[in-house]
C-alpha atoms as a PDB file:
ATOM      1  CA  UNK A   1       0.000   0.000   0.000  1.00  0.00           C
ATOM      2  CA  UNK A   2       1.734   2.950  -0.878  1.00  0.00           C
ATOM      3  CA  UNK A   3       1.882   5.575   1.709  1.00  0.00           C
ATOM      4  CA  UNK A   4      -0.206   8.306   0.936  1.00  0.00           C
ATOM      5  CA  UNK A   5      -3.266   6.327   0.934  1.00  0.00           C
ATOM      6  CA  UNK A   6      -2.141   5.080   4.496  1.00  0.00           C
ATOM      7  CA  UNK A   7      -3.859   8.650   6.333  1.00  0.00           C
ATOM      8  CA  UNK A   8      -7.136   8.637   4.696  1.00  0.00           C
ATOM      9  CA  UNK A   9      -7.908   4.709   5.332  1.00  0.00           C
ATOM     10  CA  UNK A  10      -6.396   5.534   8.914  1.00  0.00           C
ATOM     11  CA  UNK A  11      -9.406   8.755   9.065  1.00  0.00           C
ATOM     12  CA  UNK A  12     -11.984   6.711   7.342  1.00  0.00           C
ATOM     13  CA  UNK A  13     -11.646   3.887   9.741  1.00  0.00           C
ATOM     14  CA  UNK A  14     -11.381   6.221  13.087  1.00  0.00           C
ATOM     15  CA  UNK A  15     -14.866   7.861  11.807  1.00  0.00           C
ATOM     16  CA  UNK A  16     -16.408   4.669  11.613  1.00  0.00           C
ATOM     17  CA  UNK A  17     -15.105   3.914  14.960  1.00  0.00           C
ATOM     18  CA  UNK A  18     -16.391   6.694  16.484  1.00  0.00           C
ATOM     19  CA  UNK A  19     -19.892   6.708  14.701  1.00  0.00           C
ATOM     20  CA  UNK A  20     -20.517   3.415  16.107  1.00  0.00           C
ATOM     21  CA  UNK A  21     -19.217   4.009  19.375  1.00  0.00           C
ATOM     22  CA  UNK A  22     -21.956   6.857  19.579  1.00  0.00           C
ATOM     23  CA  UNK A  23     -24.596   4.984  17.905  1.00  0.00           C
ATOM     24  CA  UNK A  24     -23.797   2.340  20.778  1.00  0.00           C
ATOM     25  CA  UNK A  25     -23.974   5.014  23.463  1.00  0.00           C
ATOM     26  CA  UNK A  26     -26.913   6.707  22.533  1.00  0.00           C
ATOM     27  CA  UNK A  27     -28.781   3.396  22.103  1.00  0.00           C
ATOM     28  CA  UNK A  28     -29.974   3.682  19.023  1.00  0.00           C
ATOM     29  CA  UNK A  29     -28.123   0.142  17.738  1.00  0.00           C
ATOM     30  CA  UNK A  30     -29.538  -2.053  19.600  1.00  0.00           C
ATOM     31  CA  UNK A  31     -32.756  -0.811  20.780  1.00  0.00           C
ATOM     32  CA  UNK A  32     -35.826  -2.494  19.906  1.00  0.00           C
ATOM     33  CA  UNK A  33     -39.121  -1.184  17.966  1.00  0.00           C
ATOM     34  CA  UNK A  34     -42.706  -1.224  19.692  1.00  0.00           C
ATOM     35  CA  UNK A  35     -43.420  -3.783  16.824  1.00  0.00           C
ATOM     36  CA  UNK A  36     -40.571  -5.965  17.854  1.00  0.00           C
ATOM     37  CA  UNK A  37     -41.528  -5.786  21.317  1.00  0.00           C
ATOM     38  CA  UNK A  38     -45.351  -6.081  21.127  1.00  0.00           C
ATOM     39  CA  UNK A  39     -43.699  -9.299  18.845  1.00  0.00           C
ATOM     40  CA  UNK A  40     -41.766 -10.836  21.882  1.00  0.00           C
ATOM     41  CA  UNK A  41     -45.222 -10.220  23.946  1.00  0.00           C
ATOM     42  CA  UNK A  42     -47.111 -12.239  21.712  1.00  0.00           C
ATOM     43  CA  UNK A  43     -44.720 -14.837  21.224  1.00  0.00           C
ATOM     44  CA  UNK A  44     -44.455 -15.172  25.140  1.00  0.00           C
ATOM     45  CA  UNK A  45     -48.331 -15.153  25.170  1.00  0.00           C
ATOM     46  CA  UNK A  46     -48.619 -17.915  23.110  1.00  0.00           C
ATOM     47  CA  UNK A  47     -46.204 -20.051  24.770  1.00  0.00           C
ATOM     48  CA  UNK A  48     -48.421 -19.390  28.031  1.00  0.00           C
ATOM     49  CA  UNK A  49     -52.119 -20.297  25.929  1.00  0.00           C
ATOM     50  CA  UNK A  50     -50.024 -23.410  24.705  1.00  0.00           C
ATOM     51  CA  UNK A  51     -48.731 -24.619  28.511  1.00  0.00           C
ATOM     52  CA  UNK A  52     -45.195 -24.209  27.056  1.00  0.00           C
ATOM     53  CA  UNK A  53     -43.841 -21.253  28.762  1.00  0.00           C
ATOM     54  CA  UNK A  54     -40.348 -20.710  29.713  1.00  0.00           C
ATOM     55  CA  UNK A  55     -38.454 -21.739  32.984  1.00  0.00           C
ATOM     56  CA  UNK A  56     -36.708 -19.690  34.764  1.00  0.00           C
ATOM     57  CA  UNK A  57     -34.642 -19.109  37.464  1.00  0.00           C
ATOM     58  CA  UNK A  58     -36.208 -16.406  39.689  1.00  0.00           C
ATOM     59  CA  UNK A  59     -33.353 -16.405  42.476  1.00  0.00           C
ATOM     60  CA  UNK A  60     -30.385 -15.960  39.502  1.00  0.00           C
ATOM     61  CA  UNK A  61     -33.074 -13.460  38.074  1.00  0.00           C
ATOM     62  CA  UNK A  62     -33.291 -11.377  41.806  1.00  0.00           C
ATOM     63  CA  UNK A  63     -29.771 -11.576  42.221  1.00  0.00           C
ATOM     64  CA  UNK A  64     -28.935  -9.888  39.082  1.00  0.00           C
ATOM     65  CA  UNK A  65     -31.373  -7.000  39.711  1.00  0.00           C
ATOM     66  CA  UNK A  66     -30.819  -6.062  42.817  1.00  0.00           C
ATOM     67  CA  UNK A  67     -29.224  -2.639  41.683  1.00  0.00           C
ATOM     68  CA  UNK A  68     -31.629  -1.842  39.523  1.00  0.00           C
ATOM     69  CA  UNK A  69     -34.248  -2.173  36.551  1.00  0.00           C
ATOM     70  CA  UNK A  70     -34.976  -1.692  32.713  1.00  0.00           C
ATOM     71  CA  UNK A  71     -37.985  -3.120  31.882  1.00  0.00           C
ATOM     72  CA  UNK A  72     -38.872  -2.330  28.411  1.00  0.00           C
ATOM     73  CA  UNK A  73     -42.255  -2.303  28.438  1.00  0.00           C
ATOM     74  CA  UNK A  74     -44.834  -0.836  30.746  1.00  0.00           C
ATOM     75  CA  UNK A  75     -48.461  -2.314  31.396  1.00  0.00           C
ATOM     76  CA  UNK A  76     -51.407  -0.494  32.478  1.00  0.00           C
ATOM     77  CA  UNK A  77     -53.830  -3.758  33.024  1.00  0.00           C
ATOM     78  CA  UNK A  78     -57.117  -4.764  35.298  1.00  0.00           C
ATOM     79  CA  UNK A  79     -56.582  -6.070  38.761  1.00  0.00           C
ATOM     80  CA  UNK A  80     -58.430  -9.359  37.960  1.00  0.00           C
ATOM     81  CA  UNK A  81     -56.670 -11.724  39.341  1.00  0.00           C
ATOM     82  CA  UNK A  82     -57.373 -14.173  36.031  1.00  0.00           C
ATOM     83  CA  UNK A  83     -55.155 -11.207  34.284  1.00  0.00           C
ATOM     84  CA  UNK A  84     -51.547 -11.346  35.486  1.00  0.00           C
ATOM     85  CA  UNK A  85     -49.345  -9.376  32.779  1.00  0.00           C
ATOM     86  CA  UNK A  86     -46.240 -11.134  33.596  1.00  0.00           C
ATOM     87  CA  UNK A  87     -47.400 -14.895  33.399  1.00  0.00           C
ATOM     88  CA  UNK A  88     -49.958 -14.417  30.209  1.00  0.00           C
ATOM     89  CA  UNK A  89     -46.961 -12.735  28.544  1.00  0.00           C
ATOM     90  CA  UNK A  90     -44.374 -15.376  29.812  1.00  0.00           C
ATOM     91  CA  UNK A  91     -42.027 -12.414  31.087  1.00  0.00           C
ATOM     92  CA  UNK A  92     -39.575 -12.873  33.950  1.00  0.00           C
ATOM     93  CA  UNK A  93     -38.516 -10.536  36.857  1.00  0.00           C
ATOM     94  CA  UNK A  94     -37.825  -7.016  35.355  1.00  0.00           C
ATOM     95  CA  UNK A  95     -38.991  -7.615  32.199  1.00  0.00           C
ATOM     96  CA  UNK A  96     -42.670  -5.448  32.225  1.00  0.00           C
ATOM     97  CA  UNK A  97     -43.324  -2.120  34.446  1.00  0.00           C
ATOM     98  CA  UNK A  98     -47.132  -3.414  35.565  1.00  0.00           C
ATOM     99  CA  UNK A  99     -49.782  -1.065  36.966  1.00  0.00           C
ATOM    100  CA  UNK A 100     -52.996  -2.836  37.603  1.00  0.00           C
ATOM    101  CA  UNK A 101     -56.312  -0.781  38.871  1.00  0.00           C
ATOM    102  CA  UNK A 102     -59.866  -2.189  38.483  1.00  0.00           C
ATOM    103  CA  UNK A 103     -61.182  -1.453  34.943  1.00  0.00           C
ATOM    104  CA  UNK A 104     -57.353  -0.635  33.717  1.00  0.00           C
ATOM    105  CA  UNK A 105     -58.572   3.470  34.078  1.00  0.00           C
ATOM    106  CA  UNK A 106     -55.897   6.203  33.811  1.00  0.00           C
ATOM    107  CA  UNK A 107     -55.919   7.829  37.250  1.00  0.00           C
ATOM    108  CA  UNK A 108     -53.800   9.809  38.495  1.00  0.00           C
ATOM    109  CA  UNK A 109     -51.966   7.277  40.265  1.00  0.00           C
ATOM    110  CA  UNK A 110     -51.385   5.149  37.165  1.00  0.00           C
ATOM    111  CA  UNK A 111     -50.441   7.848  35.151  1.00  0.00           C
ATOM    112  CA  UNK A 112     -47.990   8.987  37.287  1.00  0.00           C
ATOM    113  CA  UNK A 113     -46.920   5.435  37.304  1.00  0.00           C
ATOM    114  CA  UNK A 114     -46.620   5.070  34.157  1.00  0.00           C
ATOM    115  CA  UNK A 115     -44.631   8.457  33.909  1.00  0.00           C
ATOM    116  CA  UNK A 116     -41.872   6.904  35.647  1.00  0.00           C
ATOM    117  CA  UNK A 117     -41.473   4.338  33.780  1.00  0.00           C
ATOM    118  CA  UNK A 118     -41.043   6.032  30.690  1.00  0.00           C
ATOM    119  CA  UNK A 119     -39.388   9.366  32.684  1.00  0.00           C
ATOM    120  CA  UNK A 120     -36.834   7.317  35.011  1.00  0.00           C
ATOM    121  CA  UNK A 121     -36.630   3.678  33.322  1.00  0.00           C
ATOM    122  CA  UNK A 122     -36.690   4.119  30.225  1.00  0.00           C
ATOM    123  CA  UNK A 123     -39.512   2.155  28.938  1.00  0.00           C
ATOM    124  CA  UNK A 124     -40.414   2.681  25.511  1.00  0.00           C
ATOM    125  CA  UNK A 125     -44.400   0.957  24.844  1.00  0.00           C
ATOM    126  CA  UNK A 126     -47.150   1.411  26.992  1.00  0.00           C
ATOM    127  CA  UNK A 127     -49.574  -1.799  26.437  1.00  0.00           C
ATOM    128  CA  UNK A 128     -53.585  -0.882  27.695  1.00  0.00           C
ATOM    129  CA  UNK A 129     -54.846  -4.218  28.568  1.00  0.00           C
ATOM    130  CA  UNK A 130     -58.408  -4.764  28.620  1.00  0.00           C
ATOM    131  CA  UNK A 131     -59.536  -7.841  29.075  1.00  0.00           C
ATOM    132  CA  UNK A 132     -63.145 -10.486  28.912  1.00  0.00           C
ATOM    133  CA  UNK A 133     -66.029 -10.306  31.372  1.00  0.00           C
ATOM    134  CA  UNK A 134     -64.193  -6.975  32.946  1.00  0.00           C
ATOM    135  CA  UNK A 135     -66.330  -6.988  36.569  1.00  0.00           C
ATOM    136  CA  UNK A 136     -65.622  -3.225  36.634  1.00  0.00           C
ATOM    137  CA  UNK A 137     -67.051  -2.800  33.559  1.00  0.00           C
ATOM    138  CA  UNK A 138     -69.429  -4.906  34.098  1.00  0.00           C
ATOM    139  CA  UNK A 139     -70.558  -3.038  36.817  1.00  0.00           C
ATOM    140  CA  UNK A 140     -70.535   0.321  35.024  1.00  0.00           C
ATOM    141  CA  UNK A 141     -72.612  -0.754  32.707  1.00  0.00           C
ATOM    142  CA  UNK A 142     -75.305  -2.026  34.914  1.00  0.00           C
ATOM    143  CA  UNK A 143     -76.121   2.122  35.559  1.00  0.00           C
ATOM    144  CA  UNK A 144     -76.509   0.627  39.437  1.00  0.00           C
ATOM    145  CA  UNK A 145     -75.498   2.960  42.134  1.00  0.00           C
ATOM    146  CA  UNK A 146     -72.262   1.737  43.751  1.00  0.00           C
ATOM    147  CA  UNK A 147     -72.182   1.353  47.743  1.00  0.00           C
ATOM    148  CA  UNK A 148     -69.020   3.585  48.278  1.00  0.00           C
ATOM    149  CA  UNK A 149     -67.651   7.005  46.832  1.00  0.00           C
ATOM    150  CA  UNK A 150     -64.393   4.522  46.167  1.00  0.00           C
ATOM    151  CA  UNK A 151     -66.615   2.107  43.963  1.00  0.00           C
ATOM    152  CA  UNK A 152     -67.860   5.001  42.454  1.00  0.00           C
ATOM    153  CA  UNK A 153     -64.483   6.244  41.340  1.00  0.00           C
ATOM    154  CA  UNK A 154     -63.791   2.761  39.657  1.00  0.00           C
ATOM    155  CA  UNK A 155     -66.601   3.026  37.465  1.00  0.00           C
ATOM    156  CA  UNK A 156     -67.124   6.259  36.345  1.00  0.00           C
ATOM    157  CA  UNK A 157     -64.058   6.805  34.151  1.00  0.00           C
ATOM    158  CA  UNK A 158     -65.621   3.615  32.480  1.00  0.00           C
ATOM    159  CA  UNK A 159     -69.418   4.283  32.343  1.00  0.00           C
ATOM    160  CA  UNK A 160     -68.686   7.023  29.082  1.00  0.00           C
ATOM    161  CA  UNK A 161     -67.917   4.073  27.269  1.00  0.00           C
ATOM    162  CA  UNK A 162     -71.056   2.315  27.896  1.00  0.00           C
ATOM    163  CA  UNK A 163     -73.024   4.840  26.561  1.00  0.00           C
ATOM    164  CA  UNK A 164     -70.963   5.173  23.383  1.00  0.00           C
ATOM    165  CA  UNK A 165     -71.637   1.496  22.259  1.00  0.00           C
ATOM    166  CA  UNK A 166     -74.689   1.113  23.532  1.00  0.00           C
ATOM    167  CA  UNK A 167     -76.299   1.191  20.513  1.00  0.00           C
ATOM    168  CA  UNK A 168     -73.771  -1.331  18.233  1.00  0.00           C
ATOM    169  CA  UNK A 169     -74.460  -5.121  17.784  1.00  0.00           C
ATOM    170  CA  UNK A 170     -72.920  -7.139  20.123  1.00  0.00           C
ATOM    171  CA  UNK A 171     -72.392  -8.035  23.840  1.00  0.00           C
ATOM    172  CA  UNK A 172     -72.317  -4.415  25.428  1.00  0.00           C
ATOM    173  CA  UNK A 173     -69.784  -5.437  27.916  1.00  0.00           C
ATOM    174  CA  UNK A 174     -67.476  -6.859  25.682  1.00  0.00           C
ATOM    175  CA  UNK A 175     -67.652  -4.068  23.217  1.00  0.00           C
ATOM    176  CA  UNK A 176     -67.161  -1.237  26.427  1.00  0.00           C
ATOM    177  CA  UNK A 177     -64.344  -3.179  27.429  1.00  0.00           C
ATOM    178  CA  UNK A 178     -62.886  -2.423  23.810  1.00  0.00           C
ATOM    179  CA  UNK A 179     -64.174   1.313  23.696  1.00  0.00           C
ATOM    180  CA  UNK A 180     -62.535   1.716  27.235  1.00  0.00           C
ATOM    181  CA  UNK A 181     -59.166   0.537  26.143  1.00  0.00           C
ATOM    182  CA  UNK A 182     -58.883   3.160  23.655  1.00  0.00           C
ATOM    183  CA  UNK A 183     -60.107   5.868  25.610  1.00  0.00           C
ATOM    184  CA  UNK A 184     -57.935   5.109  28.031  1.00  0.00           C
ATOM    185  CA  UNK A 185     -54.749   5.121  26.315  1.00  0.00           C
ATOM    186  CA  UNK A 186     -56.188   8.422  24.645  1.00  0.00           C
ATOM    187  CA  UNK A 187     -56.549   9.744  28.371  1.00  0.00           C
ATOM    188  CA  UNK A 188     -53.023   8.930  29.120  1.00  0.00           C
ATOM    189  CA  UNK A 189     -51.777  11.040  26.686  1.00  0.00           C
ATOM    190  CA  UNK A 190     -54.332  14.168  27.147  1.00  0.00           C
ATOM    191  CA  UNK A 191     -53.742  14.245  30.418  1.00  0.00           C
ATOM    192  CA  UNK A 192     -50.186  13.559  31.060  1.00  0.00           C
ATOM    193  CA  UNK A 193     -47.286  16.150  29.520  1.00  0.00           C
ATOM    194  CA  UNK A 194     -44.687  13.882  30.213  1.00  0.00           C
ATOM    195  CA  UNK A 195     -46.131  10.829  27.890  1.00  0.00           C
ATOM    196  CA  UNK A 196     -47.564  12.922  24.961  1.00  0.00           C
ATOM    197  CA  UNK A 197     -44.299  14.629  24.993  1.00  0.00           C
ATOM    198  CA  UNK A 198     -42.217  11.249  24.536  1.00  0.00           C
ATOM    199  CA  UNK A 199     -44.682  10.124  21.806  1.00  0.00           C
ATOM    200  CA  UNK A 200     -44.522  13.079  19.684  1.00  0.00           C
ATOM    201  CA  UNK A 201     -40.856  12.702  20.100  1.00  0.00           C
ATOM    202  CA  UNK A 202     -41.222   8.971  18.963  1.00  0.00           C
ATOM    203  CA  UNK A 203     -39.904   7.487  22.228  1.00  0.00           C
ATOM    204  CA  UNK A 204     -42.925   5.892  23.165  1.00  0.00           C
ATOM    205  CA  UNK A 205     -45.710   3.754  21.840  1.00  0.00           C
ATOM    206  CA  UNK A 206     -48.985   2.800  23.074  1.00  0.00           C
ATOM    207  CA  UNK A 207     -50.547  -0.440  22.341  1.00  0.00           C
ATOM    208  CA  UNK A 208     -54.284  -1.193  22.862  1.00  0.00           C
ATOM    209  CA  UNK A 209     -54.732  -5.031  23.455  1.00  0.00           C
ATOM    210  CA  UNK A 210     -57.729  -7.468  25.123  1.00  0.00           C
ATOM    211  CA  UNK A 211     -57.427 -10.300  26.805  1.00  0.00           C
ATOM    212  CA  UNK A 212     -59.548 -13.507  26.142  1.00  0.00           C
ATOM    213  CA  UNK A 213     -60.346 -15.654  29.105  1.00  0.00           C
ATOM    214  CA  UNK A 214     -61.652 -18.264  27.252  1.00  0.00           C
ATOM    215  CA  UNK A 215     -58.153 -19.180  25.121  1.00  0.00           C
ATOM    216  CA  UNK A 216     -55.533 -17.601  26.848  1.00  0.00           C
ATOM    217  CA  UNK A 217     -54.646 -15.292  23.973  1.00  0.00           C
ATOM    218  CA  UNK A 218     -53.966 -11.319  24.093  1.00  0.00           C
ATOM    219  CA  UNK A 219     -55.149  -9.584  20.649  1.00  0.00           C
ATOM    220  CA  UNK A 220     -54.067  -6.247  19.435  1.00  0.00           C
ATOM    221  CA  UNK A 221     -56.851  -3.828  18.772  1.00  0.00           C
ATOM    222  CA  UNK A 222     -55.118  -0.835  17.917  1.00  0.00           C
END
């Protein structure tokens, strides 16, 4: 090689070096999409529907995050206890960011939640998980009078929804169950700076999904 051409291979290669190194730093390499995530999801939820889930090893799993977490994903689901996030989507320890609240509403408190997740630990996709014969929404729909001001705070971000499929075909709990989904991932970005900011800056997705009871199996609906 003759040895003029020597300092431009020698800059060319230091540029690359350097480019990567920041592309490494900044993330952008080796980050996943929403898509490829929401794919892992439903990969892990099928191996749960099919009984052929992972196995893990929860104290190795502990151990190694003891100083800290990274979970990719965040989960604003229902508090039924048929609907745990982290077995239906075969995920181990540190793997989803779960907030659970009867009826999977935006409140304050899981908004803030879900603020820190994204804010503080960097999670990138919000899934709203709605899910089959929803007793909150059930509940809402009935237009009964609940016993407590707390009860009553449970349904009424829901009831809206009620009303707004009332007249469609089709089981009117299912379909508010559906309708609340999307309102409530529209909530969490009308009513929370922090989140609308990160979307609009394409650092976060939200995923609207429901849960079937009767196979096991989460769908995407939006």
């Amino acid at each position: 090689m003759k040895r003029g051409t020597i300092f431009p291979l020698l800059l060319v290669l230091l540029v690359s070096g350097f480019s990567a190194m920041a592309q490494q730093g900044n993330g952008h390499s080796s980050a996943p999409s929403a898509d490829q995530l929401w794919g892992e999801l439903v990969a892990g939820n099928k191996r749960f529907a099919s009984g052929t889930g992972h196995a893990r090893d929860y104290p190795a799993q502990r151990q190694q995050l003891t100083q800290g977490q990274q979970p990719r994903v965040a989960v604003l689901s229902c508090s039924d206890s048929r609907v745990p996030p982290e077995i239906m989507f075969d995920q181990g320890l540190g793997d989803l960011f779960v907030v659970r609240v009867a009826g999977n509403s935006a409140d304050p408190l899981a908004i803030g939640s879900l603020e820190y997740a994204v804010e503080h630990l960097g999670a990138t996709v919000i899934v709203v998980l709605g899910h089959q014969s929803c007793g909150a929404v059930k509940a809402a729909c009935s237009g009964d009078k609940m016993p407590t001001p707390n009860l009553e705070a449970v349904v009424n971000p829901i009831a809206p929804s009620c009303t707004s499929v009332s007249r469609q075909k089709g089981d009117l709990v299912d379909l508010a169950v559906r309708d609340h989904v999307h309102q409530t991932a529209e909530a969490l970005l009308a009513h929370s700076p922090v989140l609308k900011h990160a979307a609009a800056e394409g650092k976060l997705d939200i995923i609207e999904a429901y849960y079937s009871l009767d196979n096991g199996l989460v769908s995407r609906l939006r």
